[in-house]
C-alpha atoms as a PDB file:
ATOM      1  CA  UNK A   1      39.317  82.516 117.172  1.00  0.00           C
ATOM      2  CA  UNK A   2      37.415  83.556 114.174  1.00  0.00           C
ATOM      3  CA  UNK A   3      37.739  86.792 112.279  1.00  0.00           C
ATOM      4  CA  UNK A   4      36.154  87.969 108.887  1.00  0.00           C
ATOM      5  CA  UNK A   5      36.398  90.797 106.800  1.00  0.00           C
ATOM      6  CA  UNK A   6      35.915  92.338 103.288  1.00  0.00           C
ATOM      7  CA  UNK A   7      38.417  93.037 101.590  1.00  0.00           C
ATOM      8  CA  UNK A   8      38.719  95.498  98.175  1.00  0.00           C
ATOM      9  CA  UNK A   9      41.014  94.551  94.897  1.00  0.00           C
ATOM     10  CA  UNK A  10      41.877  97.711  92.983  1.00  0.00           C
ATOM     11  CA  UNK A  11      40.768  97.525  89.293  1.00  0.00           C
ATOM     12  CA  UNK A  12      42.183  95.492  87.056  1.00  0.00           C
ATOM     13  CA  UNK A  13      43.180  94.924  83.099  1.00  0.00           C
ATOM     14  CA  UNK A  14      41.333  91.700  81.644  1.00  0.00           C
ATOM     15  CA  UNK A  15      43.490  88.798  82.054  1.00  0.00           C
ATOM     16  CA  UNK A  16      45.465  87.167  85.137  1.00  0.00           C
ATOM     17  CA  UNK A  17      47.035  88.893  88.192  1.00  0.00           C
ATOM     18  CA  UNK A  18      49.209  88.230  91.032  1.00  0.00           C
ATOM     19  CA  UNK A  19      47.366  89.428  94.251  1.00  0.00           C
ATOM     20  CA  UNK A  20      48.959  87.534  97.063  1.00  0.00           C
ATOM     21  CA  UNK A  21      50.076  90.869  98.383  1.00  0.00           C
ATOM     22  CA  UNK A  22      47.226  92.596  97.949  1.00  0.00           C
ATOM     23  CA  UNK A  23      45.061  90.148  99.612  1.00  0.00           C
ATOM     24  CA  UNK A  24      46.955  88.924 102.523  1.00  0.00           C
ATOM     25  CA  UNK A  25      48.314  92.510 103.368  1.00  0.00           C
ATOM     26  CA  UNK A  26      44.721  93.531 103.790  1.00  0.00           C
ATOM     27  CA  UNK A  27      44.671  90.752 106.786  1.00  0.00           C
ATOM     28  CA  UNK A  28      46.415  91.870 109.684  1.00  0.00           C
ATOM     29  CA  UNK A  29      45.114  88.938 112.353  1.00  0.00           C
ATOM     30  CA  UNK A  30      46.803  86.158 110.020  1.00  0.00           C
ATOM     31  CA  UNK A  31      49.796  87.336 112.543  1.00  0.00           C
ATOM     32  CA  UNK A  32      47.917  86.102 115.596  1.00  0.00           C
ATOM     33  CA  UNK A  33      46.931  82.271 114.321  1.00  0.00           C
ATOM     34  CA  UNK A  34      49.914  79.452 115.016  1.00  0.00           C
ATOM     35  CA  UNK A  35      47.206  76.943 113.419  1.00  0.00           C
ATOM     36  CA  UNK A  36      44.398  77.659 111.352  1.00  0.00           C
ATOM     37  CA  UNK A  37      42.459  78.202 107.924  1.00  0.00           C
ATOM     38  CA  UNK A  38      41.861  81.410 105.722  1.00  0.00           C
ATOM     39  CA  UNK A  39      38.890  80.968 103.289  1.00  0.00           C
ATOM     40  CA  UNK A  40      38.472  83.303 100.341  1.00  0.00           C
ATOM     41  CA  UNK A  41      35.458  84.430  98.649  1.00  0.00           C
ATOM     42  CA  UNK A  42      35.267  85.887  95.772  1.00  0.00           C
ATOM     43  CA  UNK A  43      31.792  87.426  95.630  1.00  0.00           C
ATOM     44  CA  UNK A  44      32.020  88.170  91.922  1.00  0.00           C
ATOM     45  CA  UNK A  45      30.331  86.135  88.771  1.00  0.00           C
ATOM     46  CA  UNK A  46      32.487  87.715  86.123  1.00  0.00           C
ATOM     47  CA  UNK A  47      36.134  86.950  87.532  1.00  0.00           C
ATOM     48  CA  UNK A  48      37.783  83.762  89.516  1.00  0.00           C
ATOM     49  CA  UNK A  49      40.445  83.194  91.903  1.00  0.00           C
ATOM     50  CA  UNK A  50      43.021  80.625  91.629  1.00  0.00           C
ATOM     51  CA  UNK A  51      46.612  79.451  93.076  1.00  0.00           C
ATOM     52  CA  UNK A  52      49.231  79.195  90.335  1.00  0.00           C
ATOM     53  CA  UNK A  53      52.527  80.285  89.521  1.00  0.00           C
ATOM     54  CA  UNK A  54      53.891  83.058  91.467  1.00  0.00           C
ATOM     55  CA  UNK A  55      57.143  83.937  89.614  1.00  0.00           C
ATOM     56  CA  UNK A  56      57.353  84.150  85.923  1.00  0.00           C
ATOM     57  CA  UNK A  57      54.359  86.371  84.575  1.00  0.00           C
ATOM     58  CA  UNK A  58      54.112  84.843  81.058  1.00  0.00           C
ATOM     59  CA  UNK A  59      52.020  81.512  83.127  1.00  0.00           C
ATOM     60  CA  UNK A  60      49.563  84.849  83.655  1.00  0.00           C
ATOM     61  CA  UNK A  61      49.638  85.619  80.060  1.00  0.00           C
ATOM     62  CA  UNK A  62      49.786  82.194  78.360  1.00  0.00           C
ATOM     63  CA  UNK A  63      46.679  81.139  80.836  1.00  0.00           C
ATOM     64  CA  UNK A  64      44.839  84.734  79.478  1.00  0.00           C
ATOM     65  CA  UNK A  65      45.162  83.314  76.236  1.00  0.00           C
ATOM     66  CA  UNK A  66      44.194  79.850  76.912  1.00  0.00           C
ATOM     67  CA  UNK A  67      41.036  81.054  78.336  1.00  0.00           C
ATOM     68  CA  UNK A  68      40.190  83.533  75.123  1.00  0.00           C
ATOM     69  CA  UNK A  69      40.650  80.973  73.055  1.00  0.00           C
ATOM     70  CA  UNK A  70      38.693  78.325  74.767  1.00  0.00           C
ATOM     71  CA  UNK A  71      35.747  80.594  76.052  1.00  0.00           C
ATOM     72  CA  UNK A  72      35.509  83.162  73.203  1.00  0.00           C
ATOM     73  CA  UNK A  73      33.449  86.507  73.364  1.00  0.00           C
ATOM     74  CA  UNK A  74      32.434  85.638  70.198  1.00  0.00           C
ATOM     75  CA  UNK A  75      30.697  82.703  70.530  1.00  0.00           C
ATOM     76  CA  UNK A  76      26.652  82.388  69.908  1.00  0.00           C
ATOM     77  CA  UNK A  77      25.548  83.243  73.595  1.00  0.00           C
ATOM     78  CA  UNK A  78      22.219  83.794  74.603  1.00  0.00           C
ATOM     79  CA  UNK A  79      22.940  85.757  77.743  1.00  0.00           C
ATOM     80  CA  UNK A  80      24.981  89.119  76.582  1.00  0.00           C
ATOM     81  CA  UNK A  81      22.968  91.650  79.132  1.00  0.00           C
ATOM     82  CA  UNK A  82      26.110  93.120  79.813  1.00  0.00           C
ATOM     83  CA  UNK A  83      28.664  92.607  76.140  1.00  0.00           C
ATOM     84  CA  UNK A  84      30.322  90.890  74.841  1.00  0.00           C
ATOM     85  CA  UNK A  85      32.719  89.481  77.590  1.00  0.00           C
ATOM     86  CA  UNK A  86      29.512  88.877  80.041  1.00  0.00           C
ATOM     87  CA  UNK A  87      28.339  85.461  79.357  1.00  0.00           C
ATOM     88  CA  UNK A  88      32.275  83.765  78.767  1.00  0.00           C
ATOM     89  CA  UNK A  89      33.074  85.386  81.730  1.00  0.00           C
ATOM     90  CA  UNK A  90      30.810  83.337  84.118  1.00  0.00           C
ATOM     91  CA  UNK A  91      31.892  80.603  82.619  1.00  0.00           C
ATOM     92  CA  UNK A  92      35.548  81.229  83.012  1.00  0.00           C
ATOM     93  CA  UNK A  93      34.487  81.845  86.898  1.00  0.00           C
ATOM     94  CA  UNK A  94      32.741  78.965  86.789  1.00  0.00           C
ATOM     95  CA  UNK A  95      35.566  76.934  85.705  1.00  0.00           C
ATOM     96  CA  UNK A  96      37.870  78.105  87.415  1.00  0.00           C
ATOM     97  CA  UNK A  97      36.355  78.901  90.904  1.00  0.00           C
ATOM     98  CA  UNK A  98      35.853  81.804  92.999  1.00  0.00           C
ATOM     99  CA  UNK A  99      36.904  80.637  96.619  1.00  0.00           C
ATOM    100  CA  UNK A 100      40.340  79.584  98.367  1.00  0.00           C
ATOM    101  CA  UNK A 101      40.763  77.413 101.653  1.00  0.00           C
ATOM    102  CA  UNK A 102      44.389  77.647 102.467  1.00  0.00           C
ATOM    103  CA  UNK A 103      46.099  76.615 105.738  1.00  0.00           C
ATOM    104  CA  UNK A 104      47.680  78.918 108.027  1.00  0.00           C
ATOM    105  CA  UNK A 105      51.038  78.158 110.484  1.00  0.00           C
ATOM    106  CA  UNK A 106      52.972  80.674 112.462  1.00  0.00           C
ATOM    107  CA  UNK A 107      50.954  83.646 111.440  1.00  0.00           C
ATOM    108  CA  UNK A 108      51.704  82.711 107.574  1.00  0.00           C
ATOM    109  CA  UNK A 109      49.446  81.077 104.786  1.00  0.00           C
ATOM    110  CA  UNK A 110      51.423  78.255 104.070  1.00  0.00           C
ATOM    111  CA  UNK A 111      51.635  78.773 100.122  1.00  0.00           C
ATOM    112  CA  UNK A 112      54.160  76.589  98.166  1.00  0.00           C
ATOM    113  CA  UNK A 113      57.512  78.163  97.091  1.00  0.00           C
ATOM    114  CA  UNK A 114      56.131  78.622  93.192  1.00  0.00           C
ATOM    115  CA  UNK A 115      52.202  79.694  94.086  1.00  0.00           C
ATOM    116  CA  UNK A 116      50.730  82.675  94.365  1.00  0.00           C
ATOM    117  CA  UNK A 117      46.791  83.815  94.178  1.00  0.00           C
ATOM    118  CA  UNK A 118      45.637  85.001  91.192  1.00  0.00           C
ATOM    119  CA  UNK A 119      42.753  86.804  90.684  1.00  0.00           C
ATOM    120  CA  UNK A 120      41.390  86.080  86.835  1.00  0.00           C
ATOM    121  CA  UNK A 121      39.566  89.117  85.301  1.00  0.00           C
ATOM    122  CA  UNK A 122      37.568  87.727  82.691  1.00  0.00           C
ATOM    123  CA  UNK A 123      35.535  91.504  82.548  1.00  0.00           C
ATOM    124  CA  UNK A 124      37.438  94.388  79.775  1.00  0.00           C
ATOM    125  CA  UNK A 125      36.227  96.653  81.960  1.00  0.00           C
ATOM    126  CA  UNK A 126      35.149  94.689  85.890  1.00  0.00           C
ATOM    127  CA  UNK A 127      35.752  96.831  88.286  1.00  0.00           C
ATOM    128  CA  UNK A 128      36.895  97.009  92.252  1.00  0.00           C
ATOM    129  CA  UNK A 129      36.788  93.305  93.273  1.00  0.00           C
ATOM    130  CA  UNK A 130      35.218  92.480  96.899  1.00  0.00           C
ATOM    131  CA  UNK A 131      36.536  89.321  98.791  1.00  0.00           C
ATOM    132  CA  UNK A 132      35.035  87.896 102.127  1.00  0.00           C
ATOM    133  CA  UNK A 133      38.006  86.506 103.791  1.00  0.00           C
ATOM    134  CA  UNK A 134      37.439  84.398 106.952  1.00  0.00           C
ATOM    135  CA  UNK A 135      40.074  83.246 109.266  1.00  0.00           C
ATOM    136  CA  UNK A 136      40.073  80.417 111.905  1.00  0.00           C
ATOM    137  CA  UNK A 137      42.580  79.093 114.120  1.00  0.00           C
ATOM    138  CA  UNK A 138      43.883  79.066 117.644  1.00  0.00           C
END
């Protein structure tokens, strides 16, 4: 069986976020696989997703300030169409990825006890997210 569908992210604050909820309660059919892939796609060049920790939020903060401090806004980049925050922002996608493959048993993506998705806005101000999932399995 394959299934795909888009799936919307509310808006989000700059920095890191715990979506796990979010995304997989958007995806009814995970139920229906015993064996099987989900793929995520971020279709966004301003934001990343990522598997990290899923309990203590200061991981979400001290990686937020990791990333400001490593990727500036204020750096001397040639590409600032959109601010400030546009050109470090591709690179933080960039580095950090925008897509997922994660396995899927028993109707559940088989996370590990401490990981969670994260969606990284790297944006102030970026928006609705959009994320292609795709799901395969028997």
């Amino acid at each position: 069986m394959w299934y795909q569908q888009t799936l919307t992210l509310g808006e989000k604050s700059r920095g890191f976020h715990l979506v796990t909820e979010e995304v997989l309660g958007q995806i009814a059919e995970i139920s229906r696989i015993k064996v099987g892939l989900l793929h995520l796609l971020l279709q966004h060049t301003s934001a990343s997703l990522t598997l990290n920790e899923n309990c203590d939020p200061t991981v979400r903060h001290d990686m937020e300030h990791h990333f400001l401090k490593s990727v500036p806004d204020n750096a001397p980049y040639e590409h600032d169409y959109e601010g400030p925050d546009d050109m470090p922002s591709h690179i933080k996608s960039s580095l950090l990825g925008v897509s997922l493959l994660l396995p899927v048993q028993s109707g559940r993506v088989m996370l590990g006890t401490w990981q969670g998705i994260w969606l990284g806005e790297h944006r102030v101000h970026g928006g609705s997210r959009k994320i292609i999932a795709t799901l395969q399995g028997e």
